[in-house]
N, C-alpha and C. Protein backbone atom coordinates (compact mmCIF):
# COMPACT_ATOMS: atom_id res chain seq x y z
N UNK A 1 -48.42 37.26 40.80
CA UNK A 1 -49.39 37.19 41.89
C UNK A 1 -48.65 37.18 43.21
N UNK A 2 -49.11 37.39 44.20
CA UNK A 2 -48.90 37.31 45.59
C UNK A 2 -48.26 35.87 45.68
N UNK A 3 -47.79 36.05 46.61
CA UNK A 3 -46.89 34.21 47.50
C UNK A 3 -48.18 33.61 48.10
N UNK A 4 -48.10 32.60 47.91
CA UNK A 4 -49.12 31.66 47.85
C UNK A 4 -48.72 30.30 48.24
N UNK A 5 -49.60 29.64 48.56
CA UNK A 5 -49.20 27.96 48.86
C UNK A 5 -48.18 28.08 50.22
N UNK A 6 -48.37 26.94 51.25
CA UNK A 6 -47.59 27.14 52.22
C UNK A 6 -45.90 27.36 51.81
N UNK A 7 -45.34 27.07 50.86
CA UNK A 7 -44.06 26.99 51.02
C UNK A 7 -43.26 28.31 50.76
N UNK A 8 -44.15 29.53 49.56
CA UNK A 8 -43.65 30.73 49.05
C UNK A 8 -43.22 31.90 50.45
N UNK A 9 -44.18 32.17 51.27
CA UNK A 9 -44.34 32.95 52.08
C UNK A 9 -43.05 32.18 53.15
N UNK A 10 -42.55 31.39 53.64
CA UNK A 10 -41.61 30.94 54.05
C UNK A 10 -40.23 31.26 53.74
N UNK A 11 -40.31 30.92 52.14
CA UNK A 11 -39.01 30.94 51.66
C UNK A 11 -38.73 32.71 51.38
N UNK A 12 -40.14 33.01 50.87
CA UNK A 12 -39.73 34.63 51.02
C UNK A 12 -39.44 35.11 52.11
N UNK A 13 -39.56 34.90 53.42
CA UNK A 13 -39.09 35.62 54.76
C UNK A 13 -37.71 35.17 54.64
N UNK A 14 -37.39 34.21 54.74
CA UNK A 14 -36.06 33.26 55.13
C UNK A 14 -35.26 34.05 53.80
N UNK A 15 -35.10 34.69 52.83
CA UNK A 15 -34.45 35.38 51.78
C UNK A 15 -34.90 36.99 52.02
N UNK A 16 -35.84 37.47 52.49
CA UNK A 16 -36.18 38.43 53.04
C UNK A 16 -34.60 39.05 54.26
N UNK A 17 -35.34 37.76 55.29
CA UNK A 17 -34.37 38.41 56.92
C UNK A 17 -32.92 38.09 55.95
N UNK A 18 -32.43 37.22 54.83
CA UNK A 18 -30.98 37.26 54.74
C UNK A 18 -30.58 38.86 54.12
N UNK A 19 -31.68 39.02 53.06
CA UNK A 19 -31.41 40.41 52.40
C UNK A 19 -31.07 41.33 53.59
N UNK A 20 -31.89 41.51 54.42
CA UNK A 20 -31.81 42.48 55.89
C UNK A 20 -31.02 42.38 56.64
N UNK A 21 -30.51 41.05 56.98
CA UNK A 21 -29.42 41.01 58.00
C UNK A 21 -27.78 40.61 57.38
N UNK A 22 -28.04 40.48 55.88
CA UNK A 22 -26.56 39.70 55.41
C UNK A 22 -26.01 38.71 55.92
N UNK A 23 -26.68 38.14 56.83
CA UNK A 23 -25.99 36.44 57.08
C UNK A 23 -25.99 35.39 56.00
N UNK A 24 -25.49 35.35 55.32
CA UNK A 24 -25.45 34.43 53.92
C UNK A 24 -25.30 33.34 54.13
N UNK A 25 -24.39 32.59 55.34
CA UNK A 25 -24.04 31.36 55.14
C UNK A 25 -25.29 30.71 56.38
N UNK A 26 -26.28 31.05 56.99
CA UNK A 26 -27.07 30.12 57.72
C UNK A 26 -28.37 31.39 57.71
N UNK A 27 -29.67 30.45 56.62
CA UNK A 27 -30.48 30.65 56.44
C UNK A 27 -31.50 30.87 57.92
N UNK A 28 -32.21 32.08 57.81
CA UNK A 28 -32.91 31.89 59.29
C UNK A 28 -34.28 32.44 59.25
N UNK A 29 -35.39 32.05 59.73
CA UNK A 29 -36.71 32.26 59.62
C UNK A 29 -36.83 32.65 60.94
N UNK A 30 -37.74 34.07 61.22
CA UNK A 30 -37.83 34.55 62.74
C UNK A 30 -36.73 34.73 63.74
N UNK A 31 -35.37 34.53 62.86
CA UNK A 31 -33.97 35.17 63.76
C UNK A 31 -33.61 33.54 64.40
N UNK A 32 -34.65 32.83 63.98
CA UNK A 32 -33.78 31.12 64.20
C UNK A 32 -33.30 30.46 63.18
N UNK A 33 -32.27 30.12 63.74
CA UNK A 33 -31.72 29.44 61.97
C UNK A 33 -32.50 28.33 61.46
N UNK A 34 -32.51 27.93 60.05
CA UNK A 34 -33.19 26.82 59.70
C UNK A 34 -32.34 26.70 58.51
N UNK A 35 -32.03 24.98 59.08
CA UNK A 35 -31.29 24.52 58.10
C UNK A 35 -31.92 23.31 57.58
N UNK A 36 -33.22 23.24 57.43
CA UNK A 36 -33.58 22.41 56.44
C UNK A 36 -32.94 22.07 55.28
N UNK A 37 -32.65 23.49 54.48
CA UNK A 37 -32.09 23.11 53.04
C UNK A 37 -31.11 24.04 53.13
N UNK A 38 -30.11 24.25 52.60
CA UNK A 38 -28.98 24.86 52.21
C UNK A 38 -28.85 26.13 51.84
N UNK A 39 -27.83 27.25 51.71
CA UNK A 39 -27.95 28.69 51.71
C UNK A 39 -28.15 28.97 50.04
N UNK A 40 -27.93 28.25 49.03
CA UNK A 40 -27.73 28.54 47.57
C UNK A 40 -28.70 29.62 47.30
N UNK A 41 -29.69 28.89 47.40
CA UNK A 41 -31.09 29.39 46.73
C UNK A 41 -31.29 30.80 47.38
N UNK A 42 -31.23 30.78 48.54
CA UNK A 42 -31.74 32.05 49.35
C UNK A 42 -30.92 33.39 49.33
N UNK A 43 -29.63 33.05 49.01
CA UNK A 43 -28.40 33.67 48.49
C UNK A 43 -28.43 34.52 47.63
N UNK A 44 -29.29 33.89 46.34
CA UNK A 44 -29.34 34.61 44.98
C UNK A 44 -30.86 35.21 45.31
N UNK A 45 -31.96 34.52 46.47
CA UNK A 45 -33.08 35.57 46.31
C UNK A 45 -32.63 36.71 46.82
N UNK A 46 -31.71 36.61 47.93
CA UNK A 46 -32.05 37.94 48.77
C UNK A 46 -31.27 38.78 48.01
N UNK A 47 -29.78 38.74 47.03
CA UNK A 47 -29.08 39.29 45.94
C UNK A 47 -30.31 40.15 45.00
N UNK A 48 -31.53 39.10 44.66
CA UNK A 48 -32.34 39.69 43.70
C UNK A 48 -33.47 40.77 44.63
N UNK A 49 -33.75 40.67 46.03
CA UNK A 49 -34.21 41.98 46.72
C UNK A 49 -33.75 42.62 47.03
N UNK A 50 -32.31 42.69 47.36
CA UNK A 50 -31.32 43.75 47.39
C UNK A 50 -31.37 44.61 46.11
N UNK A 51 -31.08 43.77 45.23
CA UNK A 51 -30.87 44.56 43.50
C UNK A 51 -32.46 45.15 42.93
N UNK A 52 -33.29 44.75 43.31
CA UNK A 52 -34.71 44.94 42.44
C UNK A 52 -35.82 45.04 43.34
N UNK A 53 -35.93 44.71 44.65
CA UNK A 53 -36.54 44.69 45.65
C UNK A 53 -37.30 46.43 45.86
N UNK A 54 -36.08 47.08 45.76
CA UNK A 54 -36.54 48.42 46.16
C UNK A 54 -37.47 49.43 44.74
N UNK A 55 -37.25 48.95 43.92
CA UNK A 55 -37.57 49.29 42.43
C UNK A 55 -38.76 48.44 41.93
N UNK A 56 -38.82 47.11 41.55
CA UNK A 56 -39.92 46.32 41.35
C UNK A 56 -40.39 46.03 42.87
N UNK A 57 -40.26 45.80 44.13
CA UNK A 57 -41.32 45.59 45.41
C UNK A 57 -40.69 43.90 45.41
N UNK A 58 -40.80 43.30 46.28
CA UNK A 58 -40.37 42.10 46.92
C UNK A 58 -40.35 41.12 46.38
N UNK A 59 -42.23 41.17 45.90
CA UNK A 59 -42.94 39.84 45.34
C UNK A 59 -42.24 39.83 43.80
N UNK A 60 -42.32 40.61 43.49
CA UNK A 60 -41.56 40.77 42.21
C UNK A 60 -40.66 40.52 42.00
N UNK A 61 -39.45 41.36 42.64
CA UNK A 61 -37.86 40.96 42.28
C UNK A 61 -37.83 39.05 42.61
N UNK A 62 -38.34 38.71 43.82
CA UNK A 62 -38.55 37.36 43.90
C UNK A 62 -38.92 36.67 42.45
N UNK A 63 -39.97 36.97 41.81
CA UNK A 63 -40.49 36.16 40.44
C UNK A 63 -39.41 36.67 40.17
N UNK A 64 -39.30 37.82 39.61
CA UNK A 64 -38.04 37.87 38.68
C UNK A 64 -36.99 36.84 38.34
N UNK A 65 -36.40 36.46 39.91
CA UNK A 65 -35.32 35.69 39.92
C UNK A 65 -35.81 33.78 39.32
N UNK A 66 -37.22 33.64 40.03
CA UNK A 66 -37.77 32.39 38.70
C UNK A 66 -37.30 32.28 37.41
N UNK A 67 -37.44 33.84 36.99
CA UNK A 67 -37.96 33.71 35.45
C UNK A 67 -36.51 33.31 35.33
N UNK A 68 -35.54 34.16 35.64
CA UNK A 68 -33.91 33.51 35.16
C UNK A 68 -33.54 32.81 35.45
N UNK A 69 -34.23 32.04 36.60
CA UNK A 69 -33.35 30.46 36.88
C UNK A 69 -33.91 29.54 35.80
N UNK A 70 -35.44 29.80 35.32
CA UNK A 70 -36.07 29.41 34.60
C UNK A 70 -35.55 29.14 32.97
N UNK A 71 -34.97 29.83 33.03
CA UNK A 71 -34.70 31.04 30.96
C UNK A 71 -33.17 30.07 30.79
N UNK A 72 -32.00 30.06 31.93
CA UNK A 72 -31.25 29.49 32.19
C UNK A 72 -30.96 28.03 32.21
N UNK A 73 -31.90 27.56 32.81
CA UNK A 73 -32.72 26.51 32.41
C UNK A 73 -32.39 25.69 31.29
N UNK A 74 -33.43 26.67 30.64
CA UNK A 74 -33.72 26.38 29.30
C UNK A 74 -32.59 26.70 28.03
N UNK A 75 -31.76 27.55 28.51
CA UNK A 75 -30.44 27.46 27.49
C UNK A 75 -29.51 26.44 28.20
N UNK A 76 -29.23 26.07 29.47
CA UNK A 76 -28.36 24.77 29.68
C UNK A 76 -29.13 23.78 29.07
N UNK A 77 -30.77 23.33 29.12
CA UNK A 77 -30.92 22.43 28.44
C UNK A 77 -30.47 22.27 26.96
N UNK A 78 -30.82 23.91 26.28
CA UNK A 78 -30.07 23.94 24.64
C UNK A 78 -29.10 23.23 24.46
N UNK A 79 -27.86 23.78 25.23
CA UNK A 79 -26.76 23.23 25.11
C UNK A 79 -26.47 21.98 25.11
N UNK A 80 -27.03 21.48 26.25
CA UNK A 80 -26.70 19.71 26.38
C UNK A 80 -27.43 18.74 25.70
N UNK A 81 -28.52 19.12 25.02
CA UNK A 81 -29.24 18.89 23.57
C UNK A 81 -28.42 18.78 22.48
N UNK A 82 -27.85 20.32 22.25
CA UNK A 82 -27.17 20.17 20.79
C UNK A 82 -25.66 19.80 20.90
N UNK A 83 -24.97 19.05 22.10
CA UNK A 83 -23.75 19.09 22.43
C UNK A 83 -24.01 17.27 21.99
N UNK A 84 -25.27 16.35 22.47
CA UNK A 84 -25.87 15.01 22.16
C UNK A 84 -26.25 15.05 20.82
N UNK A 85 -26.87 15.90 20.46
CA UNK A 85 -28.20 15.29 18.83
C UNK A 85 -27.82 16.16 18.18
N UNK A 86 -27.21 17.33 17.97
CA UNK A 86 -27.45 18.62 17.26
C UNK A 86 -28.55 19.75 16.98
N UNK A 87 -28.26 20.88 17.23
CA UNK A 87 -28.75 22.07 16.85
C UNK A 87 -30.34 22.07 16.84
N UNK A 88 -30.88 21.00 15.64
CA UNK A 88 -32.44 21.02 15.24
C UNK A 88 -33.48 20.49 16.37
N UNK A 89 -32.85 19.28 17.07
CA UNK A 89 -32.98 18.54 18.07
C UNK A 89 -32.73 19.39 19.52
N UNK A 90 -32.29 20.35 19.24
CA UNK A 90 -32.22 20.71 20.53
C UNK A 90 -32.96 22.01 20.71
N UNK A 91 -33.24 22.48 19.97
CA UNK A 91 -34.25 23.45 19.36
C UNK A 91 -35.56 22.78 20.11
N UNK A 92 -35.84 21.84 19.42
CA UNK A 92 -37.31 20.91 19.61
C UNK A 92 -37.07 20.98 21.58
N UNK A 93 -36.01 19.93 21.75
CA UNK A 93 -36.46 19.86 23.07
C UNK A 93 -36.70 21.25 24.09
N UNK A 94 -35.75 21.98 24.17
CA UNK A 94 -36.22 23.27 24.46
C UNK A 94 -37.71 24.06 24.37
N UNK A 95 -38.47 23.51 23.28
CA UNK A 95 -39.38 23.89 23.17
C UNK A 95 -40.39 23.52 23.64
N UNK A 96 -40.18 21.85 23.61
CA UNK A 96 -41.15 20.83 24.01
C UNK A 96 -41.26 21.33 25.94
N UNK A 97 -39.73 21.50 26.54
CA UNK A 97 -39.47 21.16 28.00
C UNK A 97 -39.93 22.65 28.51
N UNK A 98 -40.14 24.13 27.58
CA UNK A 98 -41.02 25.63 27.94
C UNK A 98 -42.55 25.41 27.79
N UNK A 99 -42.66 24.20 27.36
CA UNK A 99 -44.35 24.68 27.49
C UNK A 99 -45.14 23.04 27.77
N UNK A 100 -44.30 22.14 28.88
CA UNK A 100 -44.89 21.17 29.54
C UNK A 100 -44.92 22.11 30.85
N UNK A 101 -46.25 21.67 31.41
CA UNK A 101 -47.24 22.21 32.29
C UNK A 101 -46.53 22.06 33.45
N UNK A 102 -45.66 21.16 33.96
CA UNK A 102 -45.09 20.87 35.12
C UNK A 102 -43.75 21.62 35.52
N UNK A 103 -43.27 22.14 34.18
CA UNK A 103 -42.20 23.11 34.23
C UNK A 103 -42.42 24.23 34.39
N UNK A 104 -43.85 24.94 33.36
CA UNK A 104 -44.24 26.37 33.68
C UNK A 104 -44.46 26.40 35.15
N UNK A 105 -45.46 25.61 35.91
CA UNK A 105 -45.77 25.17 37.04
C UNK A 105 -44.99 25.30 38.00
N UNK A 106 -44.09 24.67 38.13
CA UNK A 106 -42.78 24.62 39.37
C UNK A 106 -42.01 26.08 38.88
N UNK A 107 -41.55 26.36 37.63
CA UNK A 107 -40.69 28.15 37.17
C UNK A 107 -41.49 29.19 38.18
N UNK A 108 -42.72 28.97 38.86
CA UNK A 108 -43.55 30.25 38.74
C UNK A 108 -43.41 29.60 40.52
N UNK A 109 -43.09 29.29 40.82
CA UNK A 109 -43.27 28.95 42.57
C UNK A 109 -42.43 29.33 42.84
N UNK A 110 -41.92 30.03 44.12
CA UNK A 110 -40.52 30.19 44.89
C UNK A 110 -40.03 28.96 45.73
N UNK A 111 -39.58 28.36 44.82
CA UNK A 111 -38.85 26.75 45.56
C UNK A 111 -37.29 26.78 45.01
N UNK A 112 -36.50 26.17 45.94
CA UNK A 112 -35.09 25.77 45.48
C UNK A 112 -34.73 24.64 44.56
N UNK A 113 -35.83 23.88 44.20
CA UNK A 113 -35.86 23.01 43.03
C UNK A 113 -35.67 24.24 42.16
N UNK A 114 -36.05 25.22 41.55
CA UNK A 114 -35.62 26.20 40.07
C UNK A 114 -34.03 26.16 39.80
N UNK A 115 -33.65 26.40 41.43
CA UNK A 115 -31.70 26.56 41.31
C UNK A 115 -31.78 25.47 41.34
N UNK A 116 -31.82 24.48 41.63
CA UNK A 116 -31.68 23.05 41.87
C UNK A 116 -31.71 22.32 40.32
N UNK A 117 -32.13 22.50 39.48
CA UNK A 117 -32.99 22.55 38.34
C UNK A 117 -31.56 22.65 36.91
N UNK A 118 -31.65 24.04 37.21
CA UNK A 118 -30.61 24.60 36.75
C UNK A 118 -28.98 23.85 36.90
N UNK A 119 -29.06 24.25 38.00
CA UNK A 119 -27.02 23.70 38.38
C UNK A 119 -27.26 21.65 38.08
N UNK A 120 -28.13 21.43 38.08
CA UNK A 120 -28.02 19.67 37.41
C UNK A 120 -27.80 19.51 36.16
N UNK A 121 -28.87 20.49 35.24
CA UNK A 121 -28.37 20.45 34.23
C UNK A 121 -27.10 21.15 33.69
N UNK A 122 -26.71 22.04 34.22
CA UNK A 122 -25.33 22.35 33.93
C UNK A 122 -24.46 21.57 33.98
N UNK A 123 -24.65 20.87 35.30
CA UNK A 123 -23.61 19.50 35.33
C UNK A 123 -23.38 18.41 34.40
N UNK A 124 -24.83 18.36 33.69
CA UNK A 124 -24.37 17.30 32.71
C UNK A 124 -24.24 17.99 31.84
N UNK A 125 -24.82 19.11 31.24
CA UNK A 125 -23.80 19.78 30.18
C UNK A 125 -22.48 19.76 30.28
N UNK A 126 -21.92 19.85 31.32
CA UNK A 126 -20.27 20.42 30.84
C UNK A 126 -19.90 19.04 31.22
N UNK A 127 -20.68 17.77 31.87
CA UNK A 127 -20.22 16.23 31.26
C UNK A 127 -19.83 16.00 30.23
N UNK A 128 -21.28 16.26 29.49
CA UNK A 128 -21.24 16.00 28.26
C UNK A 128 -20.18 16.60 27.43
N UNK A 129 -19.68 17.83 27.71
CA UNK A 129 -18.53 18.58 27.18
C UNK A 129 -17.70 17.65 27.40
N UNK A 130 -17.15 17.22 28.78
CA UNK A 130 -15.86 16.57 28.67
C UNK A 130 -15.80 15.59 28.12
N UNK A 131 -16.67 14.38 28.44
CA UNK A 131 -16.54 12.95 27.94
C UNK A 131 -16.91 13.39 26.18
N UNK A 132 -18.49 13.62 25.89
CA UNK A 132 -18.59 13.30 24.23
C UNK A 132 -17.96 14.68 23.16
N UNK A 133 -17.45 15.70 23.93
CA UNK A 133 -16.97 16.51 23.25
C UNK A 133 -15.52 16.33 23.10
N UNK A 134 -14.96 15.86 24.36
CA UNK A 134 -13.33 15.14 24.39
C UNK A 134 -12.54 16.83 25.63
N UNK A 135 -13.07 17.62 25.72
CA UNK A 135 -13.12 18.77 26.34
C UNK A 135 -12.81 19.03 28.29
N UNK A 136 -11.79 17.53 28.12
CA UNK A 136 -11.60 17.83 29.94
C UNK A 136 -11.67 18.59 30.85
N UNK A 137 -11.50 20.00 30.25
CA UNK A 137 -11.38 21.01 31.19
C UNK A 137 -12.41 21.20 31.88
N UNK A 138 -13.76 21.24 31.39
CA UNK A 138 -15.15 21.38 31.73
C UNK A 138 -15.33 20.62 32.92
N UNK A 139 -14.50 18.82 33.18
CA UNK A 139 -14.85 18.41 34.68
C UNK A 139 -14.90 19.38 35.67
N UNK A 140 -13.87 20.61 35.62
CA UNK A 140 -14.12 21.28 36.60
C UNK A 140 -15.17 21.93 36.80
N UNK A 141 -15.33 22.15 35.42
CA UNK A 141 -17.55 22.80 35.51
C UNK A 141 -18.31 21.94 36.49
N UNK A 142 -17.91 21.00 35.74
CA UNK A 142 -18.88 19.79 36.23
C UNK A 142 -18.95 19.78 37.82
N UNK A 143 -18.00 19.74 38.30
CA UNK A 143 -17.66 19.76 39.54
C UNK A 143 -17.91 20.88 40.53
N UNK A 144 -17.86 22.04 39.78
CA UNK A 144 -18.53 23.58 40.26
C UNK A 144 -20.51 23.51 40.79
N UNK A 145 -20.66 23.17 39.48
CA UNK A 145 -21.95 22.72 39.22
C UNK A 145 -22.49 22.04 39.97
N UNK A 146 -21.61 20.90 40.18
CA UNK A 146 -22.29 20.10 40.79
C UNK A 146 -22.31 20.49 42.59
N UNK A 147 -21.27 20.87 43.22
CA UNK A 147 -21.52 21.48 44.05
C UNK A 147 -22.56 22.79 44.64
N UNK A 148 -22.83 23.32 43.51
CA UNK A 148 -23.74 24.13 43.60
C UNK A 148 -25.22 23.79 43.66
N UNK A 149 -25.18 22.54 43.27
CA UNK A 149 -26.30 21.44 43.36
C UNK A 149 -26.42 20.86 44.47
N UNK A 150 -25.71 20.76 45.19
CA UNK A 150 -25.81 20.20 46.49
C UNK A 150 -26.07 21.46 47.47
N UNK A 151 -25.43 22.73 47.34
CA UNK A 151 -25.75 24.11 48.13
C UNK A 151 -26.96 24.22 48.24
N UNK A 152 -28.03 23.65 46.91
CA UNK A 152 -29.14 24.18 46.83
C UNK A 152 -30.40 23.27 47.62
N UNK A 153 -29.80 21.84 47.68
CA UNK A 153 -30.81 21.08 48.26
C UNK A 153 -30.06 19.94 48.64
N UNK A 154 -28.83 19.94 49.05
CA UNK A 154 -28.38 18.68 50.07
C UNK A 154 -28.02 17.69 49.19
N UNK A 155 -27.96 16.67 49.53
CA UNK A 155 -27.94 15.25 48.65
C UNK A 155 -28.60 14.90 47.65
N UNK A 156 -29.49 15.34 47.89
CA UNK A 156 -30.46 15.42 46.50
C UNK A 156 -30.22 16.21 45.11
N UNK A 157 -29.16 16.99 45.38
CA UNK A 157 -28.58 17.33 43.69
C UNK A 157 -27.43 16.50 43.44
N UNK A 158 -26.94 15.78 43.86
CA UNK A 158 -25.94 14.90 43.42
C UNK A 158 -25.92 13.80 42.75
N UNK A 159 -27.10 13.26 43.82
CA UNK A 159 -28.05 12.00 43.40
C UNK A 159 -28.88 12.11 42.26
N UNK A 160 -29.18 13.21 42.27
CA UNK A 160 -29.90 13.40 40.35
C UNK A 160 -28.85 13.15 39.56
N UNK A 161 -27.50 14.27 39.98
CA UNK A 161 -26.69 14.33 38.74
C UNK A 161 -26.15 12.48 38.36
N UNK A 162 -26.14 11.99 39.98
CA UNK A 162 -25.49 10.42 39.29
C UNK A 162 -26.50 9.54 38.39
N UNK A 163 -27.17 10.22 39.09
CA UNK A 163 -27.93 8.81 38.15
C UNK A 163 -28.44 9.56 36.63
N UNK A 164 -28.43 10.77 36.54
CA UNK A 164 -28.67 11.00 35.24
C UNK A 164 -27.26 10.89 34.17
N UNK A 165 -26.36 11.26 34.88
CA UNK A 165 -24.97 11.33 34.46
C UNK A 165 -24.68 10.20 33.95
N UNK A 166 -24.94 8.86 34.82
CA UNK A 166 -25.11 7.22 33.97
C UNK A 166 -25.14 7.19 32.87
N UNK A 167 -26.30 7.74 32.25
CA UNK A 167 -27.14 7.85 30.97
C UNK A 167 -26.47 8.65 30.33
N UNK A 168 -25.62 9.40 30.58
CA UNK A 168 -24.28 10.28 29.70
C UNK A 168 -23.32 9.04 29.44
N UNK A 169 -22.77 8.78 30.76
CA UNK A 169 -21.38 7.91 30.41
C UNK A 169 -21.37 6.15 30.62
N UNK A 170 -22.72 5.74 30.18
CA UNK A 170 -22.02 4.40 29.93
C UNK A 170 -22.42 4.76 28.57
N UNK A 171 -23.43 5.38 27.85
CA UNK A 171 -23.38 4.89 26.03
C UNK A 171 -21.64 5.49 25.80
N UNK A 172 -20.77 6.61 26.31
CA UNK A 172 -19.94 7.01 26.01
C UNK A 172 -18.58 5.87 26.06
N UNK A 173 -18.99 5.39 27.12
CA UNK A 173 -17.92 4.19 27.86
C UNK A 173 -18.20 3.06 26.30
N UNK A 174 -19.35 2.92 26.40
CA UNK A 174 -19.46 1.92 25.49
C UNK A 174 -18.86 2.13 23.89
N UNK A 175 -19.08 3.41 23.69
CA UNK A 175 -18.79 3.81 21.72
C UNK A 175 -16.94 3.77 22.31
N UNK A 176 -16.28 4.07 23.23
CA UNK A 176 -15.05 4.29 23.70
C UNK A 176 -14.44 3.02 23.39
N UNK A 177 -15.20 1.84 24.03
CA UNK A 177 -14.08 0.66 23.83
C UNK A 177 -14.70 -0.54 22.86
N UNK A 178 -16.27 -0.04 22.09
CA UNK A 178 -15.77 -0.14 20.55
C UNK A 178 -14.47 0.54 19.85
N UNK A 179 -14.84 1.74 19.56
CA UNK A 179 -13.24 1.93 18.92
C UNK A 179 -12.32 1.58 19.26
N UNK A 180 -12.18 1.06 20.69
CA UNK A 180 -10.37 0.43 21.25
C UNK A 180 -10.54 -0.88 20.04
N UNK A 181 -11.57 -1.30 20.54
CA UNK A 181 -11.88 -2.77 19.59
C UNK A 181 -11.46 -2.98 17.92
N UNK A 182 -12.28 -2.11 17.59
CA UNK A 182 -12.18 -1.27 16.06
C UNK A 182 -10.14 -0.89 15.60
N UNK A 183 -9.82 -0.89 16.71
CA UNK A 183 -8.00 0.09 16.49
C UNK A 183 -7.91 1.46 16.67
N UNK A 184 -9.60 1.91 16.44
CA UNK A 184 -9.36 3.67 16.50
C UNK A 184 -9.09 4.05 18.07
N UNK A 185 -8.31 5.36 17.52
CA UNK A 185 -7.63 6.08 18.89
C UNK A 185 -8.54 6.52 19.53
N UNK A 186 -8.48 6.53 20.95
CA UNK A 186 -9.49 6.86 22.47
C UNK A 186 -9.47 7.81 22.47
N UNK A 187 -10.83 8.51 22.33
CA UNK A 187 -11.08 10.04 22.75
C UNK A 187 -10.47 10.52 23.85
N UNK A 188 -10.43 9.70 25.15
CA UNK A 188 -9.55 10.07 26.33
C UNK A 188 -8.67 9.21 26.83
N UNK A 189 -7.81 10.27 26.70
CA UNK A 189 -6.37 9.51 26.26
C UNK A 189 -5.96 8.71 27.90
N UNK A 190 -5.63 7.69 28.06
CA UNK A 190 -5.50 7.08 29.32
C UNK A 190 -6.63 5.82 29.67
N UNK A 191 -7.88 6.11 29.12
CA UNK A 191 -9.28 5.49 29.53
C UNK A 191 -8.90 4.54 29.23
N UNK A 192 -8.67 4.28 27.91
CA UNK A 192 -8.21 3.17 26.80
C UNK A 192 -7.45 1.99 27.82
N UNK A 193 -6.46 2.16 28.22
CA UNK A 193 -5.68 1.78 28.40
C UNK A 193 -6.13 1.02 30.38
N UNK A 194 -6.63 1.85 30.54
CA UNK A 194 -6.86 1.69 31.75
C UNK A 194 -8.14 0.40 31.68
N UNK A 195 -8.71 0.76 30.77
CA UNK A 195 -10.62 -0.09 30.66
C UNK A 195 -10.00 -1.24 30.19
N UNK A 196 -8.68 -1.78 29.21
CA UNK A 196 -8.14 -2.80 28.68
C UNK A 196 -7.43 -3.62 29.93
């Protein structure tokens, strides 16, 4: 459908004039900058009217880019599902989190919560990689991610990731120095030693 609701028709100009003028790093509505929120989001729309704009029409390539922040979404959630519970369990949630009303709902709006959405949960996916998988390298995901979370809406993607991230690493902290307790060897090597 057409852009709708005060906020679509906004964000489509402001990704519109970037597609047109290539200023990437300061978002601008009517040739004035507006820095309400950050360049992330508007970055990858005006990428998706550049690429599809001229072929599918504006309104379109715009949804388009929903549906994959959307779809994306929903396989970072896979992952950080079956990386916690396994495979069957993560199946379910995936399924359960595509067809609650508040998700179809917000996927189908042009808001920077979709990227916003996305790069959080990535972040705790590739948490979850490092700490419960034992997989350090991924902090740097984490850290990619998470910056890209903040591109998209300021302080407010960080502040999700901490406080959801909690809920990753204290049960982890905790099974960690049982086993110190237990004699078994520390998944990360140093923690041990440091938490004692």
């Amino acid at each position: 459908h057409d852009l709708w609701t005060p906020d679509e028709p906004r964000e489509a100009a402001i990704a519109l004039e970037m597609s047109q003028t290539g200023q990437w790093l300061m978002p601008q509505l009517a040739s004035v900058p507006f820095v309400e929120k950050p360049p992330l989001a508007y970055v990858v729309w005006a990428l998706f009217l550049r690429g599809f704009g001229g072929l599918l029409g504006p309104t379109i390539a715009l949804r388009l880019s929903l549906a994959v922040w959307g779809l994306l979404s929903l396989g970072m959630t896979y992952l950080l599902a079956r990386r916690l519970r396994g495979a069957q369990f993560a199946g379910w949630v995936v399924a359960i989190l595509a067809t609650l009303p508040g998700f179809v709902h917000v996927t189908h709006w042009l808001l920077v919560d979709n990227a916003l959405l996305f790069f959080c949960v990535a972040t705790l996916w590739a948490l979850a990689e490092a700490y419960v998988g034992g997989r350090r390298a991924f902090l740097a995901v984490a850290g990619l991610c998470a910056a890209c979370a903040f591109l998209c809406k300021g302080v407010i993607g960080p502040a999700v990731i901490g406080l959801a991230g909690l809920g990753l690493f204290i049960p982890w902290a905790m099974d960690q120095a049982r086993k110190h307790k237990a004699g078994n060897t520390c998944g990360w090597k140093g923690w041990c030693a440091w938490h004692v």
